[in-house]
N, C-alpha and C. Protein backbone atom coordinates (compact mmCIF):
# COMPACT_ATOMS: atom_id res chain seq x y z
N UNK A 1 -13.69 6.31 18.75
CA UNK A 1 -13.91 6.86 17.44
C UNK A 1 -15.38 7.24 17.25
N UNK A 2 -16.10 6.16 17.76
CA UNK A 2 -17.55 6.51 17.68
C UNK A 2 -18.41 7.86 18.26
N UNK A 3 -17.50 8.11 19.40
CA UNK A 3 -17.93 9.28 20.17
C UNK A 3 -17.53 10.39 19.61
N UNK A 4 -16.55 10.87 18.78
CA UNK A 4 -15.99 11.56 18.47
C UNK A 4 -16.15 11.78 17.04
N UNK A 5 -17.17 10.73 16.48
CA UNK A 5 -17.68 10.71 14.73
C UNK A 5 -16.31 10.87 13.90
N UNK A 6 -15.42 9.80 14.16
CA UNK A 6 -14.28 9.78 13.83
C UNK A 6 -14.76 8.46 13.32
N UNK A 7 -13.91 8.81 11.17
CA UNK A 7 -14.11 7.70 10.34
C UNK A 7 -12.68 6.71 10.07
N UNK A 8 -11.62 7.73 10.33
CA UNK A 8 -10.34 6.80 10.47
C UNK A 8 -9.54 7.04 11.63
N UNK A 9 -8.24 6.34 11.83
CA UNK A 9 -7.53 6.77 12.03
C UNK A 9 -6.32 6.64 11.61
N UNK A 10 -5.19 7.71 11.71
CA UNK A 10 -4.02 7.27 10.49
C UNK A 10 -3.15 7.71 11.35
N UNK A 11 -1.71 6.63 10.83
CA UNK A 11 -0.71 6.98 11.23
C UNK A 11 0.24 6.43 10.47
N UNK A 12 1.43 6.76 10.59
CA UNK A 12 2.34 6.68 9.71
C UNK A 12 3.28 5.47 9.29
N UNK A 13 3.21 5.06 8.29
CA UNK A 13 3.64 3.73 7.63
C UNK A 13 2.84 2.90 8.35
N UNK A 14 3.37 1.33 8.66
CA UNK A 14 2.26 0.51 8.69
C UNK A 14 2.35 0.47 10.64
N UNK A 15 2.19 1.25 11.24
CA UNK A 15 2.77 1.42 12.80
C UNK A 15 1.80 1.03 13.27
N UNK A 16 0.36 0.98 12.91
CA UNK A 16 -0.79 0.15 13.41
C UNK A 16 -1.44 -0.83 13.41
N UNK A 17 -0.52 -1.27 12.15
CA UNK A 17 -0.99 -2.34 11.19
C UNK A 17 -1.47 -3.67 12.33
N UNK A 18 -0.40 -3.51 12.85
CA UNK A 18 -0.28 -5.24 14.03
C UNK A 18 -1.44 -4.83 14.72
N UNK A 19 -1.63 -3.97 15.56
CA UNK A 19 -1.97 -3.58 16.48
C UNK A 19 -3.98 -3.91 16.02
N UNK A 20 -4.11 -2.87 14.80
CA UNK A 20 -5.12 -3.28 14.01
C UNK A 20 -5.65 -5.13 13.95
N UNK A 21 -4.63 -5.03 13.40
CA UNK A 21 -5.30 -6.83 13.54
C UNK A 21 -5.43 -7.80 14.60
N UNK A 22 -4.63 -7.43 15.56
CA UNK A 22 -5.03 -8.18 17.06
C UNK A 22 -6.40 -7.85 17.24
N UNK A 23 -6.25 -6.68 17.18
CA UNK A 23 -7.85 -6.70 17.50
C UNK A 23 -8.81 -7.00 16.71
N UNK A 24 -8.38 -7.48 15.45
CA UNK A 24 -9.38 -7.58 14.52
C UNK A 24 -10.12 -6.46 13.62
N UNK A 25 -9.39 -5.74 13.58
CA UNK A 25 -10.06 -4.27 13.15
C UNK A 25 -9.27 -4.16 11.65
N UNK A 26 -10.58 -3.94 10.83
CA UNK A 26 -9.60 -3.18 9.64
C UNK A 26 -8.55 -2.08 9.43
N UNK A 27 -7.61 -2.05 8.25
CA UNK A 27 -6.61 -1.44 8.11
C UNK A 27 -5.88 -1.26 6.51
N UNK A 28 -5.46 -0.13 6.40
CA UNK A 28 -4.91 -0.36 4.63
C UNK A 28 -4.31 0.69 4.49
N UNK A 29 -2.70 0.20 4.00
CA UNK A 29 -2.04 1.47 4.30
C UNK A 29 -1.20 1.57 2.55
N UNK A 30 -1.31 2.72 2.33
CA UNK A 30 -1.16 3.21 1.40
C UNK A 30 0.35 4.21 0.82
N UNK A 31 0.32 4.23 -0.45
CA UNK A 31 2.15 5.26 -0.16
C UNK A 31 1.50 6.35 -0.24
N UNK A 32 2.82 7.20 0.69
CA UNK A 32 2.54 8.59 1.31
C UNK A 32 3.35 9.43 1.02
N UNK A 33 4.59 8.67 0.82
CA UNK A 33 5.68 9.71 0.01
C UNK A 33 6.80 9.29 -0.03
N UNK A 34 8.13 9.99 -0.09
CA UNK A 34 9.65 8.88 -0.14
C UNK A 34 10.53 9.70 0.84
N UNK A 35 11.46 8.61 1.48
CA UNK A 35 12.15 9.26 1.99
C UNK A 35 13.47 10.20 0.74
N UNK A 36 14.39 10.72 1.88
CA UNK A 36 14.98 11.90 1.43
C UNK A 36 15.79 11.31 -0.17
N UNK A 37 16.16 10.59 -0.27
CA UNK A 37 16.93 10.39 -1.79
C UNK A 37 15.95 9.60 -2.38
N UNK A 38 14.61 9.88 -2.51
CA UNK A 38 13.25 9.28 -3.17
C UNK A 38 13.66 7.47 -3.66
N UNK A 39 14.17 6.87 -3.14
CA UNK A 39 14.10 5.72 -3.27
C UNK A 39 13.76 4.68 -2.37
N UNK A 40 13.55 5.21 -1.21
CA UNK A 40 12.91 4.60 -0.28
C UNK A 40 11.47 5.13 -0.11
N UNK A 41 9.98 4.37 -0.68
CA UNK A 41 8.85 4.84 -0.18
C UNK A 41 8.54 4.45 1.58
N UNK A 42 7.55 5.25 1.72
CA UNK A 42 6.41 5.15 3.14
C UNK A 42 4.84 5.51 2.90
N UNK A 43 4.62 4.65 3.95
CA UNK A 43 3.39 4.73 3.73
C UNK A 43 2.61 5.42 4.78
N UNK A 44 0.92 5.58 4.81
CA UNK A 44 0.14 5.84 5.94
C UNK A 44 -0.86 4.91 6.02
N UNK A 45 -0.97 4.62 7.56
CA UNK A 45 -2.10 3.52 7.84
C UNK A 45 -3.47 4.55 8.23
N UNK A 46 -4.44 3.89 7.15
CA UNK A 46 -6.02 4.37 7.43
C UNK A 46 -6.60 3.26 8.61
N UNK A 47 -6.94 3.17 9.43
CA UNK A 47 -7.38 1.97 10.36
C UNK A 47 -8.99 2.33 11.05
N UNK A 48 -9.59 1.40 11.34
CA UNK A 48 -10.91 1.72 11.38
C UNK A 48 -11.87 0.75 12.77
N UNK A 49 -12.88 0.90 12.43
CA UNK A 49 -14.02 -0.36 13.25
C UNK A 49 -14.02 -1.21 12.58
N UNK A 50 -14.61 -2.23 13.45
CA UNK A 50 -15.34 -3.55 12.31
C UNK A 50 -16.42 -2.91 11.38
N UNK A 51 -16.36 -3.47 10.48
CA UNK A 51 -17.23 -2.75 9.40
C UNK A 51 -17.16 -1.84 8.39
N UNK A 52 -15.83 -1.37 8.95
CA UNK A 52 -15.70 0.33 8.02
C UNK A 52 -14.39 -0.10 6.96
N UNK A 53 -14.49 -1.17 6.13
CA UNK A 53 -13.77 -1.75 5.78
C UNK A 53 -13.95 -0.31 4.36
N UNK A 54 -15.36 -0.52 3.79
CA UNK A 54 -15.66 0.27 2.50
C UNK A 54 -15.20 1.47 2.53
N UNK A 55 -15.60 2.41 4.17
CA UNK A 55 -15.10 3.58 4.11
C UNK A 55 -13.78 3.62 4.03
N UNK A 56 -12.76 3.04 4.67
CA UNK A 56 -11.51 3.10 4.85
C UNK A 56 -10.61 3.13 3.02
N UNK A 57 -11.14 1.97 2.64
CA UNK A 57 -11.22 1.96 0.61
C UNK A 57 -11.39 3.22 0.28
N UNK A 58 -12.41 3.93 0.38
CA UNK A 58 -13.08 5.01 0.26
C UNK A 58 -11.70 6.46 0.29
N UNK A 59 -11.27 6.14 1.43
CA UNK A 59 -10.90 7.09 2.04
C UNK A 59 -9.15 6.90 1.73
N UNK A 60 -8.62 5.29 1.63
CA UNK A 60 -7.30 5.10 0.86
C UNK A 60 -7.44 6.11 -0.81
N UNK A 61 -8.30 5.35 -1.43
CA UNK A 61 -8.25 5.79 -2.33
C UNK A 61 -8.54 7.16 -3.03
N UNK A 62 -9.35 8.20 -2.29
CA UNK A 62 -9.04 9.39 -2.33
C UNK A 62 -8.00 10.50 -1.89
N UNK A 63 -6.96 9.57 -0.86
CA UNK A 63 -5.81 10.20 -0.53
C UNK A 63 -4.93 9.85 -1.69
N UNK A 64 -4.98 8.94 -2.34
CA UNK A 64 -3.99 8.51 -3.77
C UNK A 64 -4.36 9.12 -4.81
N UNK A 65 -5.51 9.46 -4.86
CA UNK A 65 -5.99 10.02 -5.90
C UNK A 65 -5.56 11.53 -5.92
N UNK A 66 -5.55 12.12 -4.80
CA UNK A 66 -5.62 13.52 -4.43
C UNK A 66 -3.96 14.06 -4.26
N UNK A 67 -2.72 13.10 -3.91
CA UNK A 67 -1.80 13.24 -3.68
C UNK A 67 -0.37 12.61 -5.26
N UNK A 68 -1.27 11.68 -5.86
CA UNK A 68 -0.53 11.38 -6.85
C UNK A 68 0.61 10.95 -6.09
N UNK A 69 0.87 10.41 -5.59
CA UNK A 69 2.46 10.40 -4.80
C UNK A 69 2.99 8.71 -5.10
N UNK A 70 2.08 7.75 -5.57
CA UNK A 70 2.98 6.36 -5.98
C UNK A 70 3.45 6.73 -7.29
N UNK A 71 5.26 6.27 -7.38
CA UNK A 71 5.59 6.32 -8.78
C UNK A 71 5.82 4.57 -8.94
N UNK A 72 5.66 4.15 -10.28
CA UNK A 72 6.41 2.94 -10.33
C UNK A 72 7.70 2.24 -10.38
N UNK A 73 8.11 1.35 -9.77
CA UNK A 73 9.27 0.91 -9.36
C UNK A 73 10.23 0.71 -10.72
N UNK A 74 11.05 1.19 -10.48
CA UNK A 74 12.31 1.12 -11.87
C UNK A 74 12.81 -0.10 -11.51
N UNK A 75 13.01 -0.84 -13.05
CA UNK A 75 13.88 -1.86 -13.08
C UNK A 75 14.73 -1.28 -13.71
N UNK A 76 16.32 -2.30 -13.19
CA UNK A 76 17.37 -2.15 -13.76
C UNK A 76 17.38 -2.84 -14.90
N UNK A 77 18.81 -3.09 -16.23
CA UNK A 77 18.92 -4.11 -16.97
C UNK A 77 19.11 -5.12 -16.69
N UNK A 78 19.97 -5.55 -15.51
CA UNK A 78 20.44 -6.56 -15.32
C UNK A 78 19.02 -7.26 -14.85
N UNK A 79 17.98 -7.31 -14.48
CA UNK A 79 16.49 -7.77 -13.94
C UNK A 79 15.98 -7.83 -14.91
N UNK A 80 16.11 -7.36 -16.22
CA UNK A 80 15.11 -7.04 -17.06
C UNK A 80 15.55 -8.15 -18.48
N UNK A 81 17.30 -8.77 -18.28
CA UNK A 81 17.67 -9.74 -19.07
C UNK A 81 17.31 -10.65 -18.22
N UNK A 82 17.17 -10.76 -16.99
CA UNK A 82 16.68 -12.10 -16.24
C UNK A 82 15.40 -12.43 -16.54
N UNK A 83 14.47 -11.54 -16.19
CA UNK A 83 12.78 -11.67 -16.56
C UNK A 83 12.82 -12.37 -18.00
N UNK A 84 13.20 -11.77 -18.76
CA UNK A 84 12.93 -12.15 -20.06
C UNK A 84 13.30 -13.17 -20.57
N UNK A 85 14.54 -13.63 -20.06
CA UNK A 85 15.21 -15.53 -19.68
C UNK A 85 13.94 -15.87 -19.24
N UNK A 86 13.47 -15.81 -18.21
CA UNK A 86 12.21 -16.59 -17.18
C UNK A 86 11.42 -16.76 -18.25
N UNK A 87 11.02 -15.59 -18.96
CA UNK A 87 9.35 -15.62 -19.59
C UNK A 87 9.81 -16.23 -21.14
N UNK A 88 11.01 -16.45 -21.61
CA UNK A 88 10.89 -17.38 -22.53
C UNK A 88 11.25 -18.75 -22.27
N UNK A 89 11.58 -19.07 -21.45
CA UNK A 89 11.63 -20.55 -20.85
C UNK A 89 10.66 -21.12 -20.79
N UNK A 90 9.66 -20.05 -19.54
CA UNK A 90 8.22 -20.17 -19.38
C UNK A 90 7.24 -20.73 -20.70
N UNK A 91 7.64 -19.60 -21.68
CA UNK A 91 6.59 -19.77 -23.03
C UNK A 91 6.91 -21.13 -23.41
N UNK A 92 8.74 -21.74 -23.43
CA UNK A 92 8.42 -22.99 -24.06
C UNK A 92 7.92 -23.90 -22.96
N UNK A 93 8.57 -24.22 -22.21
CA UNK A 93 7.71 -25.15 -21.35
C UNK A 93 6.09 -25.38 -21.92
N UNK A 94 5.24 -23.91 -21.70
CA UNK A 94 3.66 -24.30 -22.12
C UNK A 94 3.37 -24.49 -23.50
N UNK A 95 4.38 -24.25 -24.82
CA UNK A 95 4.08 -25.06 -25.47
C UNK A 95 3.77 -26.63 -25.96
């Protein structure tokens, strides 16, 4: 990478991820888009040197920024009468 003034490298979903960390090397992989009936996301791995932890941040976060492509995850009802069981249970308990 160094020879080549190369600041990342990327590949698709987390396919480097392991590989990245054996060696100890930073990595941060980000969503990239969905598969074909948009309910399955993917991601891309930014991966780097030791050190290039900031650029790699740098460089996640201007591909998200630039692509808009995370939506947030839909809950159903049936999750959403459960949560709300949890979080009033929760509340009494800490009273």
């Amino acid at each position: 990478m160094t020879d080549n003034n190369l600041d990342a490298l990327v590949t698709y979903a987390n396919s480097a991820s392991s590989i990245l960390a054996i060696g100890g090397f930073p990595g941060i992989v980000v969503p990239a888009g969905y598969h074909d009936t948009d309910k399955y996301p993917f991601g891309i791995c930014f991966g780097g040197l030791k050190g290039s932890e900031p650029k790699l941040i740098e460089i996640a976060y201007s591909f998200e920024q630039a692509t808009m492509i995370r939506k947030p995850p839909t809950v159903d009802s049936q999750y959403q009468s459960i949560s709300t069981t949890v979080t009033r249970s929760s509340d009494v308990a800490t009273q």
